[in-house]
Protein backbone atom coordinates (compact mmCIF):
# COMPACT_ATOMS: atom_id res chain seq x y z
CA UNK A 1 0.00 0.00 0.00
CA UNK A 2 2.96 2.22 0.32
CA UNK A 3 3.78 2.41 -3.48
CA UNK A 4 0.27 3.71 -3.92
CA UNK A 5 -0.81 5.78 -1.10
CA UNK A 6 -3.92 7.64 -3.39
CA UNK A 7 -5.41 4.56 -4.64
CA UNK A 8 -5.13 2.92 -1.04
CA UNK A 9 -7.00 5.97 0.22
CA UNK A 10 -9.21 5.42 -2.18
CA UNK A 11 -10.16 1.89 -1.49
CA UNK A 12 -10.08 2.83 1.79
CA UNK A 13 -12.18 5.88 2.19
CA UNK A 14 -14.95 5.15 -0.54
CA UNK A 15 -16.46 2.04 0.68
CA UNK A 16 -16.68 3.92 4.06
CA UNK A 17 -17.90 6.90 3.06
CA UNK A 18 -20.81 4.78 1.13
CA UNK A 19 -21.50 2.23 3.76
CA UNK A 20 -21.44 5.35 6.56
CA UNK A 21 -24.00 6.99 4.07
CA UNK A 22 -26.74 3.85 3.88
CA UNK A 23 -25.79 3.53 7.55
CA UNK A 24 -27.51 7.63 8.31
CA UNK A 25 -29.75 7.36 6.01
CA UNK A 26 -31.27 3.86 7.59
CA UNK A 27 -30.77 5.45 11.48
CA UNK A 28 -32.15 8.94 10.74
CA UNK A 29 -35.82 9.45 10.97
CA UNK A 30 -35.93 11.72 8.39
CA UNK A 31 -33.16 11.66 5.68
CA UNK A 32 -31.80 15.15 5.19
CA UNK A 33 -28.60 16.83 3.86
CA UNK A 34 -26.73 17.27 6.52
CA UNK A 35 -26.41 13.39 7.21
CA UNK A 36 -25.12 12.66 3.89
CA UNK A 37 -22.83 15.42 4.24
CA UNK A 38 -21.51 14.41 7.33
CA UNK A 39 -21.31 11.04 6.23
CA UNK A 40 -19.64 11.74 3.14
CA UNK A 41 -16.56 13.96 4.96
CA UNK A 42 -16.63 11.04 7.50
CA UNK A 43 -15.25 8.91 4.33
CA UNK A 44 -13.01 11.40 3.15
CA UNK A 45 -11.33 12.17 6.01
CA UNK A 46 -10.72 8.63 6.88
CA UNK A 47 -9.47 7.97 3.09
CA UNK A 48 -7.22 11.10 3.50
CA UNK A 49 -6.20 9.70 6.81
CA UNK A 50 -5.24 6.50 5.59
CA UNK A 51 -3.38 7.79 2.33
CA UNK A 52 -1.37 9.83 4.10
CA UNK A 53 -0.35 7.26 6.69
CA UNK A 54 0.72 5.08 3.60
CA UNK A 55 2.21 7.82 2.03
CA UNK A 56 4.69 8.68 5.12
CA UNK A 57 5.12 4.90 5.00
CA UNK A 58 6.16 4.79 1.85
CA UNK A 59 8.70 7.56 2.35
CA UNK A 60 9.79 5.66 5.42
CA UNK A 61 10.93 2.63 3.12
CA UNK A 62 13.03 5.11 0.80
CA UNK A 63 14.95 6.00 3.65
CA UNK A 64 15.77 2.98 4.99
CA UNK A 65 16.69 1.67 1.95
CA UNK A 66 18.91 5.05 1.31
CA UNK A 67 20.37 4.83 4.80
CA UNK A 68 21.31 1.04 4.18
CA UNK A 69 19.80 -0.08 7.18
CA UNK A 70 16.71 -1.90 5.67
CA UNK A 71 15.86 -4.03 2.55
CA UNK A 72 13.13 -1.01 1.41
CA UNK A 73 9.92 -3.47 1.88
């Protein structure tokens, strides 16, 4: 995941963001905006979150691998 840090975001934070949607919209007595909206950012900041935690890994592994001290996996 750390050689593609958008796309793992991506997997990551649209299933989420969908499955958080149905989730409001089945809880919510009455469906309105804001609860798609909220679950919507809820996705995005989680697929941000988790691309940017691979992406830091990723950079990790290039210095290790620079420094000598690791294999870069």
């Amino acid at each position: 995941m750390g050689r593609h840090p958008i796309k793992a975001g991506t997997w990551v934070g649209g299933p989420v963001a969908l499955i958080s949607t149905v989730f409001f919209l089945m809880v919510s007595d009455e469906a309105e905006p804001e609860d798609v909206v909220v679950a919507a950012l809820f996705g995005l900041v989680l697929g941000l979150l988790f691309g940017l935690t691979a992406a830091s890994e990723r950079l990790r592994q290039r210095r290790l691998k620079r420094l000598g001290t690791g294999d870069g996996s």
